[in-house]
N, C-alpha and C. Protein backbone atom coordinates (compact mmCIF):
# COMPACT_ATOMS: atom_id res chain seq x y z
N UNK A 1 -15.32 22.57 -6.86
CA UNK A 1 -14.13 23.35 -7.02
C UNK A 1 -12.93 22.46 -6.75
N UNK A 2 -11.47 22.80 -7.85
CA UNK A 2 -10.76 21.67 -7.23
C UNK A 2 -9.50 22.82 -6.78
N UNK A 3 -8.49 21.98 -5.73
CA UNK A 3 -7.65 22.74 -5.21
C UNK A 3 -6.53 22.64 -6.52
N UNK A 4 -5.28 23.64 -6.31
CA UNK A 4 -3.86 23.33 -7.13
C UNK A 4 -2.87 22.70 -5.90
N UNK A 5 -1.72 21.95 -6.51
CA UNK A 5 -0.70 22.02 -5.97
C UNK A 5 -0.11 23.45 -5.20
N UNK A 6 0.36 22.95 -4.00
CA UNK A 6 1.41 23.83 -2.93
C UNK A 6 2.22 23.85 -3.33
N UNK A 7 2.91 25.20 -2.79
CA UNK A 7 4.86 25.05 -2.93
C UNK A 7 5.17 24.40 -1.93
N UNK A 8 4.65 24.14 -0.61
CA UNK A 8 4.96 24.09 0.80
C UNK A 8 3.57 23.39 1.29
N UNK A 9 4.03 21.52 2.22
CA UNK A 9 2.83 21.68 3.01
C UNK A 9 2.11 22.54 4.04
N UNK A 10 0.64 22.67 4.14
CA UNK A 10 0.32 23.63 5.20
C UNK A 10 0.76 25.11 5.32
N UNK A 11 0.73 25.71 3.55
CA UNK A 11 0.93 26.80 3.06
C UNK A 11 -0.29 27.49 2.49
N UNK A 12 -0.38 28.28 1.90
CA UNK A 12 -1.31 28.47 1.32
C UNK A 12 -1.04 28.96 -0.72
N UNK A 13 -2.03 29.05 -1.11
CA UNK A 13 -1.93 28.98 -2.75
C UNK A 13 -3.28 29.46 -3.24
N UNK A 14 -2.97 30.27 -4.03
CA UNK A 14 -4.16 31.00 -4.81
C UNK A 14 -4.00 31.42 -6.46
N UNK A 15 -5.36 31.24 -6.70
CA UNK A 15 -5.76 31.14 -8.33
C UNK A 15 -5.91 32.79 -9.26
N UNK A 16 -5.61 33.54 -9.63
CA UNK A 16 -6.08 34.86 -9.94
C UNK A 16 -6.68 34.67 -11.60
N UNK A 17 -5.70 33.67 -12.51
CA UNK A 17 -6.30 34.27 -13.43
C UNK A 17 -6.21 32.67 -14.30
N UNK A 18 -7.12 32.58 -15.08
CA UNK A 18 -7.17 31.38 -15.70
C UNK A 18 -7.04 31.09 -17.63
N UNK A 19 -6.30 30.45 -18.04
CA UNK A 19 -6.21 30.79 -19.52
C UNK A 19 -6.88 29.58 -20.36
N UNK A 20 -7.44 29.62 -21.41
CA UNK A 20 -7.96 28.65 -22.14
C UNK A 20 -7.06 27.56 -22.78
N UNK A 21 -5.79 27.21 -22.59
CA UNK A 21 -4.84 26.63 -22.76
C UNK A 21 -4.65 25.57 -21.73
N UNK A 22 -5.30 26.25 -20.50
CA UNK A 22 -5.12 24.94 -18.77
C UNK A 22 -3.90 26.06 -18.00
N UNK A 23 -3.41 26.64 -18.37
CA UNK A 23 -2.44 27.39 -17.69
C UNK A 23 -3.19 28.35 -16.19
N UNK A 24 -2.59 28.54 -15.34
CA UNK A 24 -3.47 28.98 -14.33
C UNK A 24 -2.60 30.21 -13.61
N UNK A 25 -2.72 31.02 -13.23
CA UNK A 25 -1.39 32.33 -12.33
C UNK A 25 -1.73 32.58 -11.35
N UNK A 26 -1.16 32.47 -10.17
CA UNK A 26 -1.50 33.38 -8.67
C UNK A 26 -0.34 33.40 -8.31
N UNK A 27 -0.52 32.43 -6.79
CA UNK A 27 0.44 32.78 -5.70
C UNK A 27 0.57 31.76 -5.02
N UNK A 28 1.92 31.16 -3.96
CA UNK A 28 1.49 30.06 -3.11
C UNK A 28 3.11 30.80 -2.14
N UNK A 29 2.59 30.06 -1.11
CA UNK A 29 3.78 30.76 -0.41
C UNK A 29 4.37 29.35 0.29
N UNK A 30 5.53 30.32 -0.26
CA UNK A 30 7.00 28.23 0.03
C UNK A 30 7.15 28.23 0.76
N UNK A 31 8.05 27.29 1.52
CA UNK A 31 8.60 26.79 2.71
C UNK A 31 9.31 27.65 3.88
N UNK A 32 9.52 28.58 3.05
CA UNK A 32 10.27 29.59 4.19
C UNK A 32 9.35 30.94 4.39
N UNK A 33 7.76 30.82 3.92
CA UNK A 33 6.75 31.40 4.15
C UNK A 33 7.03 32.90 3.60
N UNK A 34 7.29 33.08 2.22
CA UNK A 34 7.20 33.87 1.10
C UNK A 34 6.62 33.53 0.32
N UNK A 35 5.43 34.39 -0.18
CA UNK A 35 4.92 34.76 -0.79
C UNK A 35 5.56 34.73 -2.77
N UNK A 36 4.92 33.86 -3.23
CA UNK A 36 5.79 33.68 -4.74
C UNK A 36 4.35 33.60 -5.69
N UNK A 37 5.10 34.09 -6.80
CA UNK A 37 4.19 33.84 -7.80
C UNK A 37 3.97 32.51 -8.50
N UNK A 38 3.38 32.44 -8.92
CA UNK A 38 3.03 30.60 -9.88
C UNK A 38 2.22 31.03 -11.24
N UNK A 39 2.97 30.20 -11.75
CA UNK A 39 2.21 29.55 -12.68
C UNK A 39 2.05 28.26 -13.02
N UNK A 40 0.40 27.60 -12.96
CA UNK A 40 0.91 26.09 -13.62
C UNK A 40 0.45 25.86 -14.47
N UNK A 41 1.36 25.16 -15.24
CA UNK A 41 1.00 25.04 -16.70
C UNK A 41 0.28 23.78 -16.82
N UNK A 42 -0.14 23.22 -16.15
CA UNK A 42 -1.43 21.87 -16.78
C UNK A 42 -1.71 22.13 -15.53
N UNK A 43 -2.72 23.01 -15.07
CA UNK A 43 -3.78 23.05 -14.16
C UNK A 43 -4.62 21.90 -13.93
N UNK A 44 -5.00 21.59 -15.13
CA UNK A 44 -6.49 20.54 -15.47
C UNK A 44 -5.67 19.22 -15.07
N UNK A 45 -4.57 19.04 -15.46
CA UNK A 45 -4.30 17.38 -14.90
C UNK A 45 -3.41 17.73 -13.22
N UNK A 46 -3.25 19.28 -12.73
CA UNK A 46 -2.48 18.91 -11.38
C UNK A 46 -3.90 18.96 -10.37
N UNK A 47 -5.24 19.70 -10.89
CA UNK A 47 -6.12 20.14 -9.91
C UNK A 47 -6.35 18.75 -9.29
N UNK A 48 -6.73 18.57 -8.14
CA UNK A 48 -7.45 17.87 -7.19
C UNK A 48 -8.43 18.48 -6.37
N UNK A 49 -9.26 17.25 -6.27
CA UNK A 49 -10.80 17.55 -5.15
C UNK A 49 -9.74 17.30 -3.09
N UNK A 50 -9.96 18.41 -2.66
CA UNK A 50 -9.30 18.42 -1.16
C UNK A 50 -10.23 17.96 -0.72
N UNK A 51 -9.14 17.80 0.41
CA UNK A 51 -9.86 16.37 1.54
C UNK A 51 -10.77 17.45 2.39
């Protein structure tokens, strides 16, 4: 499984829905610890394997 980019270090970020394009939608919560929606649009080249 690979992780996505944060909005915020030592935040958290989540995946809900995935599109055949690489596009990806959830949630990650920013720096001032709100809760935001995301989308990223090249999933496949931001994912990384976490440490």
């Amino acid at each position: 499984m690979l992780a996505l980019p944060r909005l915020a270090a030592n935040q958290a970020s989540t995946a809900q829905s995935v599109a055949d394009d690489g596009r990806v939608g959830g949630a990650a919560v920013n720096a001032g610890g709100t809760l935001k929606p995301v989308i990223w649009t090249c999933a496949t080249k931001q994912a990384y394997l976490p440490k």
